[in-house]
PDB file of N, CA and C in Angstrom:
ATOM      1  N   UNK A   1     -15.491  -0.885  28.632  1.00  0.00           N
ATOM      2  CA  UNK A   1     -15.144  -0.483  27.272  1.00  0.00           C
ATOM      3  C   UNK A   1     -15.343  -1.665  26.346  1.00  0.00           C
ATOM      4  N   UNK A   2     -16.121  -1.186  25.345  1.00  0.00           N
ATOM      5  CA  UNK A   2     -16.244  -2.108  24.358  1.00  0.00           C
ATOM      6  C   UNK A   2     -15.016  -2.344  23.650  1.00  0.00           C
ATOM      7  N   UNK A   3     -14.814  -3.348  22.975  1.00  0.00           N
ATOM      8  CA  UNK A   3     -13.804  -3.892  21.873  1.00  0.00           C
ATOM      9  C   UNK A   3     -14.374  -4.748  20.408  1.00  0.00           C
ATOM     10  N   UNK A   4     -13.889  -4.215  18.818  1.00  0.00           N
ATOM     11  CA  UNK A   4     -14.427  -5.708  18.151  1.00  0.00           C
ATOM     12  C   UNK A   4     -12.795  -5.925  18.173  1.00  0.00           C
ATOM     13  N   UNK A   5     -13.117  -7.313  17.740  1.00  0.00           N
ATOM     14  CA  UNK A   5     -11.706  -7.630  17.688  1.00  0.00           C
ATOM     15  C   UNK A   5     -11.728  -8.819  16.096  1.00  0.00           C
ATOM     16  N   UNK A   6     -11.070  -8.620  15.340  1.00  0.00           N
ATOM     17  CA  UNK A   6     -11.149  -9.287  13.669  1.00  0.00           C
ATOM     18  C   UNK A   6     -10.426 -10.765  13.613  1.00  0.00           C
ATOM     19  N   UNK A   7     -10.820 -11.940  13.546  1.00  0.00           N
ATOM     20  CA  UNK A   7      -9.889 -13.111  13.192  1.00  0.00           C
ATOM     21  C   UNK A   7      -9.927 -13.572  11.682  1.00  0.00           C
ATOM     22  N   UNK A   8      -9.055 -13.215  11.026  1.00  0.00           N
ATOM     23  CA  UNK A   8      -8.771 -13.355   9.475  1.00  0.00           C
ATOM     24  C   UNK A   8      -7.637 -14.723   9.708  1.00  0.00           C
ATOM     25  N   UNK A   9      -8.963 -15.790   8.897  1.00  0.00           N
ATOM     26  CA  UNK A   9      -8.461 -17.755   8.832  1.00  0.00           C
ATOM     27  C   UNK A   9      -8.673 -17.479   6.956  1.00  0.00           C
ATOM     28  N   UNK A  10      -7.897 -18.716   6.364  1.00  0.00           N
ATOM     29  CA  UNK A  10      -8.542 -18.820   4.888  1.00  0.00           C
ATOM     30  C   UNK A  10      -8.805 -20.697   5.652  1.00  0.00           C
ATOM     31  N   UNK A  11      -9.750 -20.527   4.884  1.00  0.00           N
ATOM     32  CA  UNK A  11     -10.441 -21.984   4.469  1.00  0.00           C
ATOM     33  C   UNK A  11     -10.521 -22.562   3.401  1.00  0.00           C
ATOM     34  N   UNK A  12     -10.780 -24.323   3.386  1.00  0.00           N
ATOM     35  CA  UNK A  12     -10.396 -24.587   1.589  1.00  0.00           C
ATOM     36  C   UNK A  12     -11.998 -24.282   1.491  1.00  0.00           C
ATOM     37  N   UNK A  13     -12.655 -25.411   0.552  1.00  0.00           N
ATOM     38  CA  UNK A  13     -13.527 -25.275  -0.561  1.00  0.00           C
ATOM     39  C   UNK A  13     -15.164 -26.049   0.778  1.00  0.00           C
ATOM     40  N   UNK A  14     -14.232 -26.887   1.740  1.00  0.00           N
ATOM     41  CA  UNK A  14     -15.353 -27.372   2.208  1.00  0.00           C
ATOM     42  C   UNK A  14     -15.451 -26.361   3.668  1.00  0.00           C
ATOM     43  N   UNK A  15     -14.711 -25.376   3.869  1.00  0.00           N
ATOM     44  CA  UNK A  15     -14.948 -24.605   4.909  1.00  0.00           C
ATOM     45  C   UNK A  15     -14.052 -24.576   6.216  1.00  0.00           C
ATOM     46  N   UNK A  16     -12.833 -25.603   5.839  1.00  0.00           N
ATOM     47  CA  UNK A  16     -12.205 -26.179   6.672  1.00  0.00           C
ATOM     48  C   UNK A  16     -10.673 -24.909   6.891  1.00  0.00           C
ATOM     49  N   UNK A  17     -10.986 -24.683   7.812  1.00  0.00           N
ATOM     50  CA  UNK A  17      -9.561 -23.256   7.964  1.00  0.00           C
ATOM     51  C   UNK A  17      -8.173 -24.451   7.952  1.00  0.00           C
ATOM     52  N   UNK A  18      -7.004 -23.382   6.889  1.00  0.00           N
ATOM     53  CA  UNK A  18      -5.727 -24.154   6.628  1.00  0.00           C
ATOM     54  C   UNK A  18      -5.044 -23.189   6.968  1.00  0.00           C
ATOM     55  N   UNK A  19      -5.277 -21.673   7.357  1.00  0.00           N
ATOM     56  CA  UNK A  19      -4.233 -20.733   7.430  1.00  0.00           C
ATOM     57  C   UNK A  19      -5.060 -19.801   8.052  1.00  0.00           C
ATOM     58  N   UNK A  20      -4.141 -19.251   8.911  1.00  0.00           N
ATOM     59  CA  UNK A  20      -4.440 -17.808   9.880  1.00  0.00           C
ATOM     60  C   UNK A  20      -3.346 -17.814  10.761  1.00  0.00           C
ATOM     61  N   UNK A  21      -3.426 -17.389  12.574  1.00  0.00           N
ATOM     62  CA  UNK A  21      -2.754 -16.655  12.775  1.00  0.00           C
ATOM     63  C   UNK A  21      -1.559 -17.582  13.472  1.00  0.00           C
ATOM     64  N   UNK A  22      -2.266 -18.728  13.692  1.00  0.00           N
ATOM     65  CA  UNK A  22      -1.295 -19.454  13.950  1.00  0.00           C
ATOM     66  C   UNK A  22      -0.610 -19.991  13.496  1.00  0.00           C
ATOM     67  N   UNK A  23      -0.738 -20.957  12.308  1.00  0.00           N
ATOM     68  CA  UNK A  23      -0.168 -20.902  10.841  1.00  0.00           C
ATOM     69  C   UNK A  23       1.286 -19.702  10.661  1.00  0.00           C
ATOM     70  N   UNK A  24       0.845 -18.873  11.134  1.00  0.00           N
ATOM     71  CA  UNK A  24       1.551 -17.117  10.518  1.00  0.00           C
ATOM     72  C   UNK A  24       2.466 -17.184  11.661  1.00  0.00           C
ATOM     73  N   UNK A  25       2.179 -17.258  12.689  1.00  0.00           N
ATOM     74  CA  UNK A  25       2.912 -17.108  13.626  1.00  0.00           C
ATOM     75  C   UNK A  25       3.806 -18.518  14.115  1.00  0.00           C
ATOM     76  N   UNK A  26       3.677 -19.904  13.518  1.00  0.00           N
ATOM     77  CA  UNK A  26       4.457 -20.617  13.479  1.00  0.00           C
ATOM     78  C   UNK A  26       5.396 -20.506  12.353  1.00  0.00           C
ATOM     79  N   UNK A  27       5.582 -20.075  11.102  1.00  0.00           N
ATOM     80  CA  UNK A  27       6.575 -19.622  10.276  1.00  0.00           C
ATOM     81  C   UNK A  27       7.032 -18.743  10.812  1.00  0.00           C
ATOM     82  N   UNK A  28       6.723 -17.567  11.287  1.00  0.00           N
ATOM     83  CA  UNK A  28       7.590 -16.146  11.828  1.00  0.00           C
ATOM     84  C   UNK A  28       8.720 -17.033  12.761  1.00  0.00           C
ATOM     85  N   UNK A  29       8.380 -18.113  13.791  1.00  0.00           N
ATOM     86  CA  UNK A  29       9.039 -18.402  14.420  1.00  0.00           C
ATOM     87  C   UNK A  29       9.848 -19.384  13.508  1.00  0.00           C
ATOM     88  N   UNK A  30       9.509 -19.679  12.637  1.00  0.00           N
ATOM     89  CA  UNK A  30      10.674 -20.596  11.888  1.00  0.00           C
ATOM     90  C   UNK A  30      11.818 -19.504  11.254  1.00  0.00           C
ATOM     91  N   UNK A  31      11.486 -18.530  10.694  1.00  0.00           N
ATOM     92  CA  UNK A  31      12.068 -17.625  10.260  1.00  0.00           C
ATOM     93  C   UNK A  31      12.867 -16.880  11.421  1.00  0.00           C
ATOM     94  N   UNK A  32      12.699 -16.765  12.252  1.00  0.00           N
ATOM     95  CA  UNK A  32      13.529 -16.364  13.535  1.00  0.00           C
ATOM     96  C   UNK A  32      14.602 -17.152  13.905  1.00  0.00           C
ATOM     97  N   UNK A  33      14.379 -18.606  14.499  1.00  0.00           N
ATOM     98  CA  UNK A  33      14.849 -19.799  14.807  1.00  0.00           C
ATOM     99  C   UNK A  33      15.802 -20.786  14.065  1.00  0.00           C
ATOM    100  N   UNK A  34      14.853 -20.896  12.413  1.00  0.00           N
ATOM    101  CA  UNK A  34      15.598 -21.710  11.908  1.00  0.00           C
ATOM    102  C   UNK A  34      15.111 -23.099  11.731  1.00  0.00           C
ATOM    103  N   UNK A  35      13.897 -23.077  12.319  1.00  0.00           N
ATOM    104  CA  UNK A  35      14.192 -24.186  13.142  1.00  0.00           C
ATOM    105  C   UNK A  35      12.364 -24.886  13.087  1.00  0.00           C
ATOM    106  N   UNK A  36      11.941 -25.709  12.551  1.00  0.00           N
ATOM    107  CA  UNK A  36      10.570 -25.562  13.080  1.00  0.00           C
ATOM    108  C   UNK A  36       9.993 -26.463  14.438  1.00  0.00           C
ATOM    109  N   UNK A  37      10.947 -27.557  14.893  1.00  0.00           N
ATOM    110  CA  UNK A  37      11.485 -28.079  15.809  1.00  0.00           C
ATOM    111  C   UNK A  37      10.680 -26.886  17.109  1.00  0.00           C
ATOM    112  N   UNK A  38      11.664 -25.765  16.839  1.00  0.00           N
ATOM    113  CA  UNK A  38      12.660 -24.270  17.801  1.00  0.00           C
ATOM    114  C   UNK A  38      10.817 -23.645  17.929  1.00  0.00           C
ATOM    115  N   UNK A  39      10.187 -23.455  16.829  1.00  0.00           N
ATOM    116  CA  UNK A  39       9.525 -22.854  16.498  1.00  0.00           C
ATOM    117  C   UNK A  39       7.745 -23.160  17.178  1.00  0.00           C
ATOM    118  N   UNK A  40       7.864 -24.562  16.942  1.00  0.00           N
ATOM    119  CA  UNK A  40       6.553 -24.993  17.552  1.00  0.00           C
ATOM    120  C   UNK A  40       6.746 -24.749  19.170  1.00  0.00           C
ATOM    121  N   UNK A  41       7.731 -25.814  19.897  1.00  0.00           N
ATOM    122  CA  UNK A  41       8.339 -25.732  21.149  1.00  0.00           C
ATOM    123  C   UNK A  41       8.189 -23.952  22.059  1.00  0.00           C
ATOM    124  N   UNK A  42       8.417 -23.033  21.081  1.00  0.00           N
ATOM    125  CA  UNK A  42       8.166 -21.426  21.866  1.00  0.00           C
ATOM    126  C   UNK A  42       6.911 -21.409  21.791  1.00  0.00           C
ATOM    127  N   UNK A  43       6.034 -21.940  20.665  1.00  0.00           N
ATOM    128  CA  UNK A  43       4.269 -21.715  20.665  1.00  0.00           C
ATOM    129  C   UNK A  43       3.664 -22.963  21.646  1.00  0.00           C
ATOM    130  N   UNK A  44       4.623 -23.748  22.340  1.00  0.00           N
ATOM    131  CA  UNK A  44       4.088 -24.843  23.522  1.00  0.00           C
ATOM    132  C   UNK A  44       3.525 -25.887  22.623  1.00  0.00           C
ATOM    133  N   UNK A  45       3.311 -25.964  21.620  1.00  0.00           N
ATOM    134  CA  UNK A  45       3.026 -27.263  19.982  1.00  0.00           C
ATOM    135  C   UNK A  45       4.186 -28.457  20.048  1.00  0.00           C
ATOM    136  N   UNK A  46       3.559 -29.665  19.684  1.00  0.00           N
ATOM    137  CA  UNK A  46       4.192 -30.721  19.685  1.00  0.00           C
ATOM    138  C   UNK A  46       4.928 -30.421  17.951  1.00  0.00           C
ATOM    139  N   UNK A  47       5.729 -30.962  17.916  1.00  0.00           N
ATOM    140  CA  UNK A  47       6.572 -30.631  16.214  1.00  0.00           C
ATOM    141  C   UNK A  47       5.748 -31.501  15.387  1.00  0.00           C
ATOM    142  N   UNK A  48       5.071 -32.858  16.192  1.00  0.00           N
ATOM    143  CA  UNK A  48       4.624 -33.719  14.701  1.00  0.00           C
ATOM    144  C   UNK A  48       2.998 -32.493  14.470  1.00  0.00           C
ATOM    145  N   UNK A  49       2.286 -31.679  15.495  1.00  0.00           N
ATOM    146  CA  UNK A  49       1.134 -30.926  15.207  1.00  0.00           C
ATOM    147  C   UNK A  49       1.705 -29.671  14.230  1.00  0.00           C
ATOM    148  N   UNK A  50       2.808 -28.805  14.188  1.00  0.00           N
ATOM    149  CA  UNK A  50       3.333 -27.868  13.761  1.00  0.00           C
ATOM    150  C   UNK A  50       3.544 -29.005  12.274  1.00  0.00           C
ATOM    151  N   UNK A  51       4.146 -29.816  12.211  1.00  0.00           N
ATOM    152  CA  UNK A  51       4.675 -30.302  11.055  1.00  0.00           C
ATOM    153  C   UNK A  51       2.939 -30.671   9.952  1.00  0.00           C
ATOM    154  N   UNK A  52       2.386 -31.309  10.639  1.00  0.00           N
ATOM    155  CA  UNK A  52       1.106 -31.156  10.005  1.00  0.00           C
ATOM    156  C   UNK A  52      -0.273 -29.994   9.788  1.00  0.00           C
ATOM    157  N   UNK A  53       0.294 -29.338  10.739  1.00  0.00           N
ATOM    158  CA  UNK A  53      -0.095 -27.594  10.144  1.00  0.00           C
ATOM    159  C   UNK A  53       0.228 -27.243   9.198  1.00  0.00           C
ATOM    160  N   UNK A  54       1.225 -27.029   8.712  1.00  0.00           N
ATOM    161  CA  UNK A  54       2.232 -26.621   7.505  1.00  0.00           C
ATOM    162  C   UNK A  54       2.171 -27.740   6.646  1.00  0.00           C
ATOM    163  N   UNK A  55       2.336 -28.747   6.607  1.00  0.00           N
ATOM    164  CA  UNK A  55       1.638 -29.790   5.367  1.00  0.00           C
ATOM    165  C   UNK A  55       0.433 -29.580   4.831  1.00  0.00           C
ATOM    166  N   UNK A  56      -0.886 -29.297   5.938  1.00  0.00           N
ATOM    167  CA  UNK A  56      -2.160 -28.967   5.537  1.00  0.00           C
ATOM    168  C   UNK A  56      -2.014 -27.436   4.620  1.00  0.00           C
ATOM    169  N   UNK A  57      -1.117 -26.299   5.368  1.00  0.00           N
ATOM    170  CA  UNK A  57      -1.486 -25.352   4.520  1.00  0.00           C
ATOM    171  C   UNK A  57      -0.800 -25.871   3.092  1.00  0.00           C
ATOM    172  N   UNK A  58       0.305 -26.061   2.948  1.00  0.00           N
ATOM    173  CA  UNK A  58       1.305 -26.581   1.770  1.00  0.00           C
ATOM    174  C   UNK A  58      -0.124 -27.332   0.769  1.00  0.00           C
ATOM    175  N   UNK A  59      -0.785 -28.184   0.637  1.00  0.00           N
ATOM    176  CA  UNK A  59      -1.142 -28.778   0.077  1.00  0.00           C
ATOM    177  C   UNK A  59      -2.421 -28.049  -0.127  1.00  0.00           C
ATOM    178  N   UNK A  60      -3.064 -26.979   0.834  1.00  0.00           N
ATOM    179  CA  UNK A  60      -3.843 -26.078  -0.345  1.00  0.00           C
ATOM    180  C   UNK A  60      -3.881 -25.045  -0.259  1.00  0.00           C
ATOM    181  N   UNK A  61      -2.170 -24.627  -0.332  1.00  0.00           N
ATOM    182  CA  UNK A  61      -1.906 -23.696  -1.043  1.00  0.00           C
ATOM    183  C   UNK A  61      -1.825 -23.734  -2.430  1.00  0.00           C
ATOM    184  N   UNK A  62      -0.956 -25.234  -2.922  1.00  0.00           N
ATOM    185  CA  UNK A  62      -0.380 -26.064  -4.005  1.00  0.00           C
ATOM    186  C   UNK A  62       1.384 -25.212  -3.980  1.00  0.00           C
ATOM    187  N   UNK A  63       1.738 -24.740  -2.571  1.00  0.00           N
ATOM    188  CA  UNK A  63       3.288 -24.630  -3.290  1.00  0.00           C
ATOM    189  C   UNK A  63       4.085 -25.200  -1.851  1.00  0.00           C
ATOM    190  N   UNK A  64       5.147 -24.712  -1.668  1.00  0.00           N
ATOM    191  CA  UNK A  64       5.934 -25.299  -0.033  1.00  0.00           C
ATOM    192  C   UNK A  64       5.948 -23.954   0.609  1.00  0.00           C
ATOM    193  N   UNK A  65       5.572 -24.287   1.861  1.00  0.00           N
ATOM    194  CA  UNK A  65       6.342 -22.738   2.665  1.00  0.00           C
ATOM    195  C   UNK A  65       7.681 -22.893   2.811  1.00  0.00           C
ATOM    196  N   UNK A  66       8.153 -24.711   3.683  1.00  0.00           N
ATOM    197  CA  UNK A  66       9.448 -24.484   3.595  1.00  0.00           C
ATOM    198  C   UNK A  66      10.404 -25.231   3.451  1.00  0.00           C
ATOM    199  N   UNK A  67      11.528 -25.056   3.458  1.00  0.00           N
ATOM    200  CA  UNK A  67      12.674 -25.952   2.951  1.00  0.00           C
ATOM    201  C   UNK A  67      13.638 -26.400   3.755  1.00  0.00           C
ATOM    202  N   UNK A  68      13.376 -27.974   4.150  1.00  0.00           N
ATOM    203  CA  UNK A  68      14.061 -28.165   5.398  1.00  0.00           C
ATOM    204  C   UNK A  68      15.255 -29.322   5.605  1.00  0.00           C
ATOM    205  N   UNK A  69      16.388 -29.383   6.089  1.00  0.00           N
ATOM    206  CA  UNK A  69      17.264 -30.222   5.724  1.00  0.00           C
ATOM    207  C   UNK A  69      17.370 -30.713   7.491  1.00  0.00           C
ATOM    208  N   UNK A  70      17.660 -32.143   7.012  1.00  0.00           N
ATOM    209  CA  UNK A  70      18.038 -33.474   7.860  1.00  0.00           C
ATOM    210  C   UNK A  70      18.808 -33.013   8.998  1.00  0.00           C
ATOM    211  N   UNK A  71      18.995 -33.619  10.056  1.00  0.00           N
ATOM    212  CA  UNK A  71      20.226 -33.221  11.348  1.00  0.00           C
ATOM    213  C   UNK A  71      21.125 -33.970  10.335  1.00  0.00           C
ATOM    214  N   UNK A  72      22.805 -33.950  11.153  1.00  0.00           N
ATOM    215  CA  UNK A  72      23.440 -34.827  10.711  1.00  0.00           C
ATOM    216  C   UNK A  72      24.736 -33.980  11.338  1.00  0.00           C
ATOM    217  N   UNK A  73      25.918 -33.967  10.441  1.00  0.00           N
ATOM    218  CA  UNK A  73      26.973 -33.385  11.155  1.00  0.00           C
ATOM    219  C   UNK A  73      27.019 -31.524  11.834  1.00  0.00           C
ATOM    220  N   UNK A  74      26.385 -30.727  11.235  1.00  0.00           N
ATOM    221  CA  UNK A  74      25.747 -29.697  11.625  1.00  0.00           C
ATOM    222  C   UNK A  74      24.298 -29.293  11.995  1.00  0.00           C
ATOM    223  N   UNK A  75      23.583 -30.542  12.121  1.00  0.00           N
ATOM    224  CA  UNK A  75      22.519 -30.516  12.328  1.00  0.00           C
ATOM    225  C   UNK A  75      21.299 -30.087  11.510  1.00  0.00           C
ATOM    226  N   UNK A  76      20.120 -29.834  11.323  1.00  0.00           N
ATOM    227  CA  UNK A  76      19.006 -29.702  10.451  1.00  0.00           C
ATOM    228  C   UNK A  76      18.150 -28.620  10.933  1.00  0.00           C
ATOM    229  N   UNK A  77      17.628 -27.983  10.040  1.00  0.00           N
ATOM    230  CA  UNK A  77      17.104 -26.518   9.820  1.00  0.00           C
ATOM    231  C   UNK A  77      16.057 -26.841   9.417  1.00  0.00           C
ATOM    232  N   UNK A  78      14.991 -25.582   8.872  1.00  0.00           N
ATOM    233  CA  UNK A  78      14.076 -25.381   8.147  1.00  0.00           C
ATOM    234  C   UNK A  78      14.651 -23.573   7.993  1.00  0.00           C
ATOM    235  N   UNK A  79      14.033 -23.351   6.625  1.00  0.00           N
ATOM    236  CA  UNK A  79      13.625 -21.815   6.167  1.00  0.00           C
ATOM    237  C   UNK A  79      12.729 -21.752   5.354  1.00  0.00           C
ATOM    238  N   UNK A  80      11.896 -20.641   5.023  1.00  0.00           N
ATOM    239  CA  UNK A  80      11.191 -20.212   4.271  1.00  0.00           C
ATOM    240  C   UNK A  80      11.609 -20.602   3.123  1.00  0.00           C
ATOM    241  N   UNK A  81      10.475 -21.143   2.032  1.00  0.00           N
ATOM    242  CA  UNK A  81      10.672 -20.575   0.691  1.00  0.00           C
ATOM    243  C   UNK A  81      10.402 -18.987   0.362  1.00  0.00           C
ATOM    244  N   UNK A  82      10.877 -18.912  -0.916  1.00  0.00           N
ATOM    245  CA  UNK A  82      10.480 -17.254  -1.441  1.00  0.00           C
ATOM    246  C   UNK A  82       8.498 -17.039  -1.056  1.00  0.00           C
ATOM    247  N   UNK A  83       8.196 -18.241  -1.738  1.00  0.00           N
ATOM    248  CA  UNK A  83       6.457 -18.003  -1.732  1.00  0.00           C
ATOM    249  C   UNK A  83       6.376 -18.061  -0.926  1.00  0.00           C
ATOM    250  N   UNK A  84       6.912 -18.801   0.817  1.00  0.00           N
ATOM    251  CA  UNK A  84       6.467 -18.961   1.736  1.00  0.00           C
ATOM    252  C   UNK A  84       6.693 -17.849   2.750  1.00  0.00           C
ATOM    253  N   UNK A  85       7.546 -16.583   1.985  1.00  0.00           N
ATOM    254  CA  UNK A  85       8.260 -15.189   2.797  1.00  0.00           C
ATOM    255  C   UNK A  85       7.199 -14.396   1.910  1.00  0.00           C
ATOM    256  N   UNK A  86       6.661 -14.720   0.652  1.00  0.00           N
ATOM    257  CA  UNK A  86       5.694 -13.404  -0.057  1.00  0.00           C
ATOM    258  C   UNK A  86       4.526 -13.847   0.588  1.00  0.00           C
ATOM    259  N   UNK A  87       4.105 -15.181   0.926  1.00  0.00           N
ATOM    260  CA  UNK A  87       2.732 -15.789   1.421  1.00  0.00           C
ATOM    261  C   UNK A  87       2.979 -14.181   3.083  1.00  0.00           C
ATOM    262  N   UNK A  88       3.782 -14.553   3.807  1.00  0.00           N
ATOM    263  CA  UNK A  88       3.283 -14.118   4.932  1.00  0.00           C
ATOM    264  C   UNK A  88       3.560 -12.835   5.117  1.00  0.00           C
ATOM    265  N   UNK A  89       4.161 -11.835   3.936  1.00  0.00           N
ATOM    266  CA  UNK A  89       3.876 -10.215   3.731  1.00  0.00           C
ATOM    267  C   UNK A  89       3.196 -10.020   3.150  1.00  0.00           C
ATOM    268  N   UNK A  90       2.559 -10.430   2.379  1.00  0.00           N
ATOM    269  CA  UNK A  90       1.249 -10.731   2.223  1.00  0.00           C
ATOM    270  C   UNK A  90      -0.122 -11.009   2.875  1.00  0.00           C
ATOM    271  N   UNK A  91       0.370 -11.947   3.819  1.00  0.00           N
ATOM    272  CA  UNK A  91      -0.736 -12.134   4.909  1.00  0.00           C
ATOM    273  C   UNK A  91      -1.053 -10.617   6.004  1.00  0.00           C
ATOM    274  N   UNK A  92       0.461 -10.427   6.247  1.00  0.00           N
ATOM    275  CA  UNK A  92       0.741  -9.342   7.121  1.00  0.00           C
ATOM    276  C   UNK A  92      -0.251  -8.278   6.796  1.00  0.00           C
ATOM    277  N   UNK A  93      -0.223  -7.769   5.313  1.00  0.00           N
ATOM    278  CA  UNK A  93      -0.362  -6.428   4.930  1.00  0.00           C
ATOM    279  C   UNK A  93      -1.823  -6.570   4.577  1.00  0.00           C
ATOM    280  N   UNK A  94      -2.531  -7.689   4.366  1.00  0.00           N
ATOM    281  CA  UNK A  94      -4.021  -8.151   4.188  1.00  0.00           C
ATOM    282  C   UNK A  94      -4.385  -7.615   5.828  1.00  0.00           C
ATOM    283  N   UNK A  95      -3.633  -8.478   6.607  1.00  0.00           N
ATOM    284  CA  UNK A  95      -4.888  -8.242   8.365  1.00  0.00           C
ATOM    285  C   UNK A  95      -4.669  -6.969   8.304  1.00  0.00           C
ATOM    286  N   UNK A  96      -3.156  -6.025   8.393  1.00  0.00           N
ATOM    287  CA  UNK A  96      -3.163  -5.252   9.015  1.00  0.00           C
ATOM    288  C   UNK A  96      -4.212  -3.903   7.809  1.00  0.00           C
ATOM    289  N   UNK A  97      -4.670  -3.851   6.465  1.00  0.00           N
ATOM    290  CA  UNK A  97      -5.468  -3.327   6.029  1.00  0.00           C
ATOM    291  C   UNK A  97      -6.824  -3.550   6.428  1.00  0.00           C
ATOM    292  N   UNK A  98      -7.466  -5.170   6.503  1.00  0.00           N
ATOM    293  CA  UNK A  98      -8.752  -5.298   7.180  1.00  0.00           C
ATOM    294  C   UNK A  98      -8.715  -4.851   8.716  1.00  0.00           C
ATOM    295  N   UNK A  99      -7.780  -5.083   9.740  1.00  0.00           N
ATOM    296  CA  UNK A  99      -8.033  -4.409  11.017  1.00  0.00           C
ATOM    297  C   UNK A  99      -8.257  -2.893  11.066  1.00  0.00           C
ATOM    298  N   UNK A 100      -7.352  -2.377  10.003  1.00  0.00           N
ATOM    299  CA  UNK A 100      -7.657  -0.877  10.067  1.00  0.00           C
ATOM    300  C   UNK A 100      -9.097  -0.556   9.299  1.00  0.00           C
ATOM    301  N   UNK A 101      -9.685  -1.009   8.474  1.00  0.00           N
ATOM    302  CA  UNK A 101     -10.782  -0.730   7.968  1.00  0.00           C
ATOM    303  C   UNK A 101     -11.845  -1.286   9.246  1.00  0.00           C
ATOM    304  N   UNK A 102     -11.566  -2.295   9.424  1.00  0.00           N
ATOM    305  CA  UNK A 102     -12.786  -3.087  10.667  1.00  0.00           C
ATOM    306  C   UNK A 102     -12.808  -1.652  11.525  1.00  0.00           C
ATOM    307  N   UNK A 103     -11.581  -1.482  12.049  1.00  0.00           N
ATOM    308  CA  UNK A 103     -11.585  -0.638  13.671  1.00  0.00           C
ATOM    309  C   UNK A 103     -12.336   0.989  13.196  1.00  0.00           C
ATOM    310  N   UNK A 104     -11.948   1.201  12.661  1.00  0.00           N
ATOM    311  CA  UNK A 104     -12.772   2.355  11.709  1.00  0.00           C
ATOM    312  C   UNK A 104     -14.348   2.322  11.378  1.00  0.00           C
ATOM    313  N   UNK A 105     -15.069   1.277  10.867  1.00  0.00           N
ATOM    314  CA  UNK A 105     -16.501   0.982  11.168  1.00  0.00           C
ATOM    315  C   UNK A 105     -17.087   0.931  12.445  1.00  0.00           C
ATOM    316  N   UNK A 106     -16.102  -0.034  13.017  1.00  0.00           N
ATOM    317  CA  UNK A 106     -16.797  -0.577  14.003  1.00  0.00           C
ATOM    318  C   UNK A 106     -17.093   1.058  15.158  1.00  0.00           C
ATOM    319  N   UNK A 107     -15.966   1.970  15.031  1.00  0.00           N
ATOM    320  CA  UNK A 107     -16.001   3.169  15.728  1.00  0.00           C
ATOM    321  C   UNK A 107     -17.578   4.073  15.032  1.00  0.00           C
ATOM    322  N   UNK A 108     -17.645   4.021  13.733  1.00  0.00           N
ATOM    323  CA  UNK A 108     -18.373   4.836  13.076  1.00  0.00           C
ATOM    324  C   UNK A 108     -19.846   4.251  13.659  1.00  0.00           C
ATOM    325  N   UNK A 109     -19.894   2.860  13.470  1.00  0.00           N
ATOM    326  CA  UNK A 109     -21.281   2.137  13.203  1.00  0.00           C
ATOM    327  C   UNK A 109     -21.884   1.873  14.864  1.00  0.00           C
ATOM    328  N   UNK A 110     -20.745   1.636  15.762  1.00  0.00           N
ATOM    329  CA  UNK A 110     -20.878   1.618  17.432  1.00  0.00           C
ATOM    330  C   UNK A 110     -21.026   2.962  18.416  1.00  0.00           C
ATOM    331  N   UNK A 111     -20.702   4.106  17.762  1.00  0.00           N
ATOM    332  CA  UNK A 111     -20.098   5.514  18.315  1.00  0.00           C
ATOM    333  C   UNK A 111     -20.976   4.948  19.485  1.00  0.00           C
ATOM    334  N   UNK A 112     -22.223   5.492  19.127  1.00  0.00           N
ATOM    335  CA  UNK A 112     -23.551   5.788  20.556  1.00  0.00           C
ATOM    336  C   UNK A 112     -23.344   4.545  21.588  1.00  0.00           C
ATOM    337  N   UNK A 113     -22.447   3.753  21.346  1.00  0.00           N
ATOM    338  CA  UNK A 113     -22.671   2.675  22.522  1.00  0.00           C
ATOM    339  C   UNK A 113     -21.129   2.422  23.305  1.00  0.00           C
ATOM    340  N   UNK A 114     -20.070   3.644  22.527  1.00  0.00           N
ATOM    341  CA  UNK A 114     -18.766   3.099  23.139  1.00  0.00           C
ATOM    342  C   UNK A 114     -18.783   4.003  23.567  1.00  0.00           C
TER     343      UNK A 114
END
């Protein structure tokens, strides 16, 4: 059985990908967790590679995904900003419209061979 299968990255200006699914899926886990520490560690990512993922997207995006406070007597977090919770329902509702349009061609334009 055949399969296509869609990878939706944004890239800046010189072609260089700053955001897709991993990107997406290291915030979901911050947003779960709390934690981006919590967050890289479940995706098997070192925190200083997760921490410079999210700097790279942050800086061309031009806003923060997130907002993160120090350990100390209760210890230190991260959460989403607002843009950084509209960035990824946003992202969400972008793949999941291009996968449904892709899977739909690809059925129409492949029929005779699947």
């Amino acid at each position: 059985r055949m399969e296509a299968k869609t990878k939706i990255i944004f890239v800046d200006e010189n072609g260089d990908k700053f955001f897709g699914e991993g990107p997406y899926q290291l915030l979901l886990g911050v947003e779960r967790t709390g934690s981006l520490r919590c967050a890289a560690m479940e995706m098997g990512m070192a925190y200083s590679k997760a921490w410079t993922i999210l700097k790279n997207a942050e800086e061309q995006l031009g806003f923060k995904l997130l907002l993160s406070t120090t350990g100390g007597k209760h210890g230190g977090g991260a959460q989403l900003t607002e843009r950084g919770e509209a960035l990824l329902a946003a992202y969400a509702r972008y793949c999941q419209t291009l996968r449904e349009f892709a899977q739909r061609q690809f059925a129409a334009d492949f029929a005779d061979f699947l």
